[in-house]
C-alpha atoms as a PDB file:
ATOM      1  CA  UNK A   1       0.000   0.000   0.000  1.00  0.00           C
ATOM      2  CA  UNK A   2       1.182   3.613  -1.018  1.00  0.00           C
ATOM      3  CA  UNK A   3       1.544   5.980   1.813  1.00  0.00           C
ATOM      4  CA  UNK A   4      -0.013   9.666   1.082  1.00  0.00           C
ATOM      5  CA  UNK A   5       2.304  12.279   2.252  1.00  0.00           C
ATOM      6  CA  UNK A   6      -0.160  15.027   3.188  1.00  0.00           C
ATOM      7  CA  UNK A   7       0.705  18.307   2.290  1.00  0.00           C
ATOM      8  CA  UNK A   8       1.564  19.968   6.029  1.00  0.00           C
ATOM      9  CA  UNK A   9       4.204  16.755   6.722  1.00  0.00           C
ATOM     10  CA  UNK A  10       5.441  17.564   2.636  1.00  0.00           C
ATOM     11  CA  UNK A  11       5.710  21.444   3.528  1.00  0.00           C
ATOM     12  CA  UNK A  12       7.162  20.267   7.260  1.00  0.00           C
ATOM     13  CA  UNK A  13      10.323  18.053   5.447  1.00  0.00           C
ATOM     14  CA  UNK A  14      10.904  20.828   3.186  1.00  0.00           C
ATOM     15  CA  UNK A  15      11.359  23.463   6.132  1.00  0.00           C
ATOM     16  CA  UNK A  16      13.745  21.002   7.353  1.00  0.00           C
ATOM     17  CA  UNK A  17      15.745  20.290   4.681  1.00  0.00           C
ATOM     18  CA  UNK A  18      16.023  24.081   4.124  1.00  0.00           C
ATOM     19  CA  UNK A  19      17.600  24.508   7.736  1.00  0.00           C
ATOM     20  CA  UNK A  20      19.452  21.207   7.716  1.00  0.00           C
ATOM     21  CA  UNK A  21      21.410  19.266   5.115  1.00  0.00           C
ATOM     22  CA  UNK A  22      21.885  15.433   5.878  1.00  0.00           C
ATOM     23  CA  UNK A  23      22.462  14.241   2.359  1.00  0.00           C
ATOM     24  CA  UNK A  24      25.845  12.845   3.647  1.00  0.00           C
ATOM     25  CA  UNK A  25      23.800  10.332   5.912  1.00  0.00           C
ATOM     26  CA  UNK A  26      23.492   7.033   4.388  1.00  0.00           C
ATOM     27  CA  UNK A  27      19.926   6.452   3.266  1.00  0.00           C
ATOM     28  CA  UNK A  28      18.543   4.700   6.652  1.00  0.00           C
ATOM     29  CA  UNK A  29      20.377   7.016   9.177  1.00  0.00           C
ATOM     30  CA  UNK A  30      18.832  10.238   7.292  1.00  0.00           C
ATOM     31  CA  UNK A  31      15.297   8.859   7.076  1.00  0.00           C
ATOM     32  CA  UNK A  32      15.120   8.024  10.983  1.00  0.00           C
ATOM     33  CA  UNK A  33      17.060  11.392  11.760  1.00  0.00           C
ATOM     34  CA  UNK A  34      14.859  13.450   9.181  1.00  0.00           C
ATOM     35  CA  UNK A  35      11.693  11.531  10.971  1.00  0.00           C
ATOM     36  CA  UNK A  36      12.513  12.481  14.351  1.00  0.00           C
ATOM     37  CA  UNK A  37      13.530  15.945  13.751  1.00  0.00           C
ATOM     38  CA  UNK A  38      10.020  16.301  11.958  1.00  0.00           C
ATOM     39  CA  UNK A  39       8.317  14.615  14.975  1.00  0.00           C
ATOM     40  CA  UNK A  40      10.222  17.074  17.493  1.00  0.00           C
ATOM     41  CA  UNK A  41      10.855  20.303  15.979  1.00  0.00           C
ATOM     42  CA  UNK A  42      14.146  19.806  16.947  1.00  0.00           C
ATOM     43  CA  UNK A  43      17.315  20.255  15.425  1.00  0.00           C
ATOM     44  CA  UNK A  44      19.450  18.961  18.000  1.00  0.00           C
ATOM     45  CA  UNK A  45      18.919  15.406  17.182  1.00  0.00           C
ATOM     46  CA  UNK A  46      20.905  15.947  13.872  1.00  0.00           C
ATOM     47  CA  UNK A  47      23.943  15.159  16.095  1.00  0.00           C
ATOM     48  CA  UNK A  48      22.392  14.240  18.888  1.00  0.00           C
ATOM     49  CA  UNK A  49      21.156  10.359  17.534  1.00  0.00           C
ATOM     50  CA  UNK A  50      22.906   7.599  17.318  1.00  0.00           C
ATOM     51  CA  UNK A  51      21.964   5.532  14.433  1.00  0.00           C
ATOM     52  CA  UNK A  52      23.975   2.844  12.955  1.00  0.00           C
ATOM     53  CA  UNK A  53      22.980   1.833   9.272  1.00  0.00           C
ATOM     54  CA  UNK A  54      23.431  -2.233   9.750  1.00  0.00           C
ATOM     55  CA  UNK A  55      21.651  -2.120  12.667  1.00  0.00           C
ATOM     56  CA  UNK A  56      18.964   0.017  11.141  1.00  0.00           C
ATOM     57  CA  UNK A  57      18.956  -2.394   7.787  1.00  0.00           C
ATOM     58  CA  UNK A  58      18.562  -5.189   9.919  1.00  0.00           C
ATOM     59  CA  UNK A  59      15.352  -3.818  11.959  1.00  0.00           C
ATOM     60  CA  UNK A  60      13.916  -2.984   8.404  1.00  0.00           C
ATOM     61  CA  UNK A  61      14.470  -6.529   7.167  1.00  0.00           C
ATOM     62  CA  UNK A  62      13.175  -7.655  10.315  1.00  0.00           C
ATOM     63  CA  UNK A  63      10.170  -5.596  10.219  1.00  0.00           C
ATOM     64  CA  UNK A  64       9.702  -6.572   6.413  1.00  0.00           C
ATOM     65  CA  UNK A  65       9.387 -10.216   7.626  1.00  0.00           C
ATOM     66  CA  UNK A  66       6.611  -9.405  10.194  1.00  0.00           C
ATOM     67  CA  UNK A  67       8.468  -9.741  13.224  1.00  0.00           C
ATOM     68  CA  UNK A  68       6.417  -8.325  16.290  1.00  0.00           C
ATOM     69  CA  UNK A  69       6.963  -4.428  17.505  1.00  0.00           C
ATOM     70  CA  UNK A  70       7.415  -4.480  21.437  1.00  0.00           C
ATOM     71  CA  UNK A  71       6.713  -1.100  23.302  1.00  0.00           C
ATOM     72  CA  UNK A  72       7.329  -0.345  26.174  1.00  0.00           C
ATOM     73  CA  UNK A  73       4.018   2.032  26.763  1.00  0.00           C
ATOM     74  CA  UNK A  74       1.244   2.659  25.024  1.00  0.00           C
ATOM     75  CA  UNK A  75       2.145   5.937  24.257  1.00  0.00           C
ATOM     76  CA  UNK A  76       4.973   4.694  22.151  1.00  0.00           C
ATOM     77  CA  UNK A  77       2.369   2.032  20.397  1.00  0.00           C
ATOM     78  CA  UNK A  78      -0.261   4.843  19.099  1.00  0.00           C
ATOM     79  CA  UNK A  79       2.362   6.734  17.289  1.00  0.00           C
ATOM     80  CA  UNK A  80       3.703   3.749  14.946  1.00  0.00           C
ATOM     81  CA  UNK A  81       1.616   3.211  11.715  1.00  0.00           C
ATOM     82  CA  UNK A  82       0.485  -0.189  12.701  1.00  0.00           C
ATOM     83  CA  UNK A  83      -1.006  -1.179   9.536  1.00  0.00           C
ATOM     84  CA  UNK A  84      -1.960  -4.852  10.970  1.00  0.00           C
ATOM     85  CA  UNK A  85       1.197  -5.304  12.262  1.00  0.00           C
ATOM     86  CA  UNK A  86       1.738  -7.052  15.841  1.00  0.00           C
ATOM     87  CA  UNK A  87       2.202  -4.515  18.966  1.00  0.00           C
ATOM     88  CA  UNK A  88       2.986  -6.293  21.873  1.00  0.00           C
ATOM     89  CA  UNK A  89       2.666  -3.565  24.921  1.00  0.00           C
ATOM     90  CA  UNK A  90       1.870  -5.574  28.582  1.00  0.00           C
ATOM     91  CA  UNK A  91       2.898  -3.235  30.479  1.00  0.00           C
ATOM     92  CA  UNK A  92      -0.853  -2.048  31.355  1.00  0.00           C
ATOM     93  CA  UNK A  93      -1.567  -5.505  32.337  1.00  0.00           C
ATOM     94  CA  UNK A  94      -2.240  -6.570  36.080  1.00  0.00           C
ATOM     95  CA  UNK A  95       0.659  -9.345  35.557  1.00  0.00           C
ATOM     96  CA  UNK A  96       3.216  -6.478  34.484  1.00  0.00           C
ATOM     97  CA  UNK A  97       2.531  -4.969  37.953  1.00  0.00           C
ATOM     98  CA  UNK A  98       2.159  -8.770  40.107  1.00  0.00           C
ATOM     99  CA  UNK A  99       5.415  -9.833  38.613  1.00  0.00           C
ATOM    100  CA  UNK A 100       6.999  -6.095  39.589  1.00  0.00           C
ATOM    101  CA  UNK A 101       5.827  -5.969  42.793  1.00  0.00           C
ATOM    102  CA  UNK A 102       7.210  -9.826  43.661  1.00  0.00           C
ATOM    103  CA  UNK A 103      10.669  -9.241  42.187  1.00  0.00           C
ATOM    104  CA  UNK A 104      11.054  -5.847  43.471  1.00  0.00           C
ATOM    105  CA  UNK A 105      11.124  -4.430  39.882  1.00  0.00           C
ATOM    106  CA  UNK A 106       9.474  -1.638  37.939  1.00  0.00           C
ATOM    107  CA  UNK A 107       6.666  -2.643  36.237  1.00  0.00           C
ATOM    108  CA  UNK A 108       7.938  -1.324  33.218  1.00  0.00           C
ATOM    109  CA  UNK A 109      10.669  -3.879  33.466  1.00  0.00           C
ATOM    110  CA  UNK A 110       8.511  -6.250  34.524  1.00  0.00           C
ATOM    111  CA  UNK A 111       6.689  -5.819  31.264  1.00  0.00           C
ATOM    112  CA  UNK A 112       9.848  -6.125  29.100  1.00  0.00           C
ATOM    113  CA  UNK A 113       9.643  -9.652  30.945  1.00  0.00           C
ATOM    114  CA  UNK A 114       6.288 -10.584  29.949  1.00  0.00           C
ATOM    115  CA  UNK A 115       6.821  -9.523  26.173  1.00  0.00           C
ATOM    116  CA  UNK A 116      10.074 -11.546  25.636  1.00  0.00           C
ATOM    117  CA  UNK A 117       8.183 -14.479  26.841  1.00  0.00           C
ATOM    118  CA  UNK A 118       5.645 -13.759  24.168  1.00  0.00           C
ATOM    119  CA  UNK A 119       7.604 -12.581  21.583  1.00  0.00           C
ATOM    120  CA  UNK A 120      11.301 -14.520  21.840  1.00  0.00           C
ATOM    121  CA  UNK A 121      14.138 -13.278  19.606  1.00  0.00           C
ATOM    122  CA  UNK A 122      14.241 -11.472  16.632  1.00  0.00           C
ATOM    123  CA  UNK A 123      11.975  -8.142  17.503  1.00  0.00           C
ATOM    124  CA  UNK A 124      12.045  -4.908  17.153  1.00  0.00           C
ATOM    125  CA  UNK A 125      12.103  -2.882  20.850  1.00  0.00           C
ATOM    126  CA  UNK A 126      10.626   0.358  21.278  1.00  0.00           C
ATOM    127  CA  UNK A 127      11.564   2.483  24.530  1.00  0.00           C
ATOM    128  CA  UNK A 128      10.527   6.044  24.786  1.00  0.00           C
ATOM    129  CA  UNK A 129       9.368   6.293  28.228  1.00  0.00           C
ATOM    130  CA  UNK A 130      10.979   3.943  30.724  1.00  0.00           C
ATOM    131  CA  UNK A 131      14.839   4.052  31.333  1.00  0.00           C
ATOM    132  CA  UNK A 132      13.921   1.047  33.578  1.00  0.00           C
ATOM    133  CA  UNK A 133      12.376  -1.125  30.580  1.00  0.00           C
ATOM    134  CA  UNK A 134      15.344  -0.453  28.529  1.00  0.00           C
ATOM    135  CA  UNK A 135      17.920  -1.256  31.394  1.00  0.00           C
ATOM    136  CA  UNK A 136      15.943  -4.662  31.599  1.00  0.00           C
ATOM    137  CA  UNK A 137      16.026  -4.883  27.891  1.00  0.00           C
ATOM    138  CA  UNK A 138      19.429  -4.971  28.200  1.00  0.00           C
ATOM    139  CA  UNK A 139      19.797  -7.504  30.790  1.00  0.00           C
ATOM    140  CA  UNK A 140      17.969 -10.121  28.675  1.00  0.00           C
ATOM    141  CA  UNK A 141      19.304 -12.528  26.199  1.00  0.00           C
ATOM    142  CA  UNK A 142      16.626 -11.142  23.720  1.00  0.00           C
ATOM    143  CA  UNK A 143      18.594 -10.698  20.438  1.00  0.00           C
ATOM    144  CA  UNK A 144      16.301  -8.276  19.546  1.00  0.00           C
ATOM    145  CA  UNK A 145      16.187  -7.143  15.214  1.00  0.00           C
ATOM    146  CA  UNK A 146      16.592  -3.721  16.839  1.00  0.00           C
ATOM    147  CA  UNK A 147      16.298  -1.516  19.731  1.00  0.00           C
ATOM    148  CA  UNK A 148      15.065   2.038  19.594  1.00  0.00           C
ATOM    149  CA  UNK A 149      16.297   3.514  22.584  1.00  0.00           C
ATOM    150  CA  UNK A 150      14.819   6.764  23.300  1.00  0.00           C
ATOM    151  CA  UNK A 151      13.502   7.390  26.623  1.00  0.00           C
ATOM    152  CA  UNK A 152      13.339  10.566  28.433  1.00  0.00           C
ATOM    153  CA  UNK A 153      13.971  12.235  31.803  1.00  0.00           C
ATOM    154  CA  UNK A 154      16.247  12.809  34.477  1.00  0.00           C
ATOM    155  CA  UNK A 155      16.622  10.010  35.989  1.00  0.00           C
ATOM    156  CA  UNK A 156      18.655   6.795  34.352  1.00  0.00           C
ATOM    157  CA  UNK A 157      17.576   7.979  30.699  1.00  0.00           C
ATOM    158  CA  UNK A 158      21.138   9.211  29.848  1.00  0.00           C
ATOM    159  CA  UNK A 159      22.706   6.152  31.607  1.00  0.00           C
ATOM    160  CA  UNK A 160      20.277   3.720  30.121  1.00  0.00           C
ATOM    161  CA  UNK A 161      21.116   5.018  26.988  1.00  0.00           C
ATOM    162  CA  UNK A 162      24.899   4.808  27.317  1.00  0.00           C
ATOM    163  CA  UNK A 163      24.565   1.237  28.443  1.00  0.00           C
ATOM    164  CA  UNK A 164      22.569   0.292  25.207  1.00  0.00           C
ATOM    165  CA  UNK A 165      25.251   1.540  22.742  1.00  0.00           C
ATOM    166  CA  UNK A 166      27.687  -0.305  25.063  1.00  0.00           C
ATOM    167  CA  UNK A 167      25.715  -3.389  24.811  1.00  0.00           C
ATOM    168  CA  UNK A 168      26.410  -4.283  21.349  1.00  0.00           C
ATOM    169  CA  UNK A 169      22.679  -4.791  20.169  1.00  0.00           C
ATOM    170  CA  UNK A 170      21.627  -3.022  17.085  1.00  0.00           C
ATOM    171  CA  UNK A 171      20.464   0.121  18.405  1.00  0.00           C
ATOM    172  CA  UNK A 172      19.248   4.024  17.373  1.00  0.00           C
ATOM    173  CA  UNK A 173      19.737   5.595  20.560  1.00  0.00           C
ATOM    174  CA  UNK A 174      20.747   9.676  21.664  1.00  0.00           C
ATOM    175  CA  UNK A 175      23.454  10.926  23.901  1.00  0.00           C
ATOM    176  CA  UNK A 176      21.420  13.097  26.656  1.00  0.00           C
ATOM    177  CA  UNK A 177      17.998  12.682  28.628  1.00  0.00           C
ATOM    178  CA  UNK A 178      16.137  13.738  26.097  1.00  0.00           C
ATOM    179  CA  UNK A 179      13.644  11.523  23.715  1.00  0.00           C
ATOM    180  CA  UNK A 180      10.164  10.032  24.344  1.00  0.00           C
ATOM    181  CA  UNK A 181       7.166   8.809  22.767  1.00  0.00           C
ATOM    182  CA  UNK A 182       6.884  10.763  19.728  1.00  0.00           C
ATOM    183  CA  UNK A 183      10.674  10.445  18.964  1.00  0.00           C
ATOM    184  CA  UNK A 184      10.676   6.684  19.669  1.00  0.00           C
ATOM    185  CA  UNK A 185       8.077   5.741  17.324  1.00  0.00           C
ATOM    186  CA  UNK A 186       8.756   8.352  14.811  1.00  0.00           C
ATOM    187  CA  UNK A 187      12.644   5.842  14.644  1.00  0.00           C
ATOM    188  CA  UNK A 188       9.990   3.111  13.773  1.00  0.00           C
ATOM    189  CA  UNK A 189       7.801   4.802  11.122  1.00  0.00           C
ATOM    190  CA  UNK A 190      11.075   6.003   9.025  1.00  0.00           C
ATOM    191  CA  UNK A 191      11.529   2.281   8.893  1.00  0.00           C
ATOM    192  CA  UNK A 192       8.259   1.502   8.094  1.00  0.00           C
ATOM    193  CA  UNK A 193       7.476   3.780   5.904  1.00  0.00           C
ATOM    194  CA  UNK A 194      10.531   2.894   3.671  1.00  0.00           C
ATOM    195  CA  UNK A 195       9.113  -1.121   4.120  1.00  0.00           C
ATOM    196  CA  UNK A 196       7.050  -1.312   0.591  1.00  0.00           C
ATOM    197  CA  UNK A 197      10.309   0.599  -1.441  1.00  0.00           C
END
């Protein structure tokens, strides 16, 4: 299915390609860093992301063969184009917040738990809320397709971001406590929307 670039989000890239020019980005890396400074409004993320374009061809393959989308909030789930594809978010769940509560864990982590064991290897991770969810992320033998990293705040968002690109998984991540939501699944929907070219 075509997508239909409406004219605002048209207008938007050209504003941004006026202020900005990443032509010297390989093709993946520009359309996740175009995509998130058009989500945000903010140019800082031109140097601020850390994308790296294996890791990024490898979530797009992944996501070409169906493999499930794991969020860690719901917030982060409304903002990818879905388009029938698999979102796997527990973290509302009463089990996300049992399990949490018995092993003394967030229940963000808790639901990075709970998806693995639905989901096994080979998905794509989506954290733009909960340092905590990504920190357990980590801690998991998941081999995840790829790991959007982007959570926000003050407290263990830098850190849990630093430990990602140390990890070795195939990440898109940012240097700072900045991110969320928006930024987190606008990562995804550059990949997606590149998925039927």
């Amino acid at each position: 299915m075509t997508r239909t670039v409406h004219p605002i989000e048209a207008e938007s890239y050209r504003i941004l390609r006026d202020r900005v020019d990443l032509s010297h980005l390989p093709p993946l890396t520009r359309a996740v860093t175009e995509r998130v400074v058009h989500a945000s409004a903010d140019l800082d993320y031109v140097t601020d992301l850390v994308c790296d374009e294996d890791a990024l061809a490898a979530g797009l393959a992944a996501l070409r063969a169906g493999a499930p989308v794991v969020t860690d909030v719901w917030m982060v789930a409304a903002g990818i184009t879905q388009a029938g594809r698999e979102i796997v978010c527990p973290v509302a769940e009463p089990a996300a917040a049992d399990l949490g509560r018995a092993a003394g864990i967030t229940r963000s982590a808790a639901a990075v738990r709970i998806a693995f064991d639905r989901v096994g290897p080979g998905a794509v991770w989506v954290v733009g809320c909960a340092p905590t969810a990504l920190v357990e992320l980590i801690g998991l033998d998941a081999a995840p397709a790829l790991v959007v990293g982007l959570p926000v705040g003050f407290v263990g968002a830098a850190e849990s971001k630093a430990a990602l690109r140390a990890s070795g998984l195939p990440a898109v991540s940012n240097v700072g406590e900045k991110g969320g939501s928006a930024v987190a699944a606008a990562a995804v929907n550059a990949l997606l929307y590149l998925e039927d070219k």
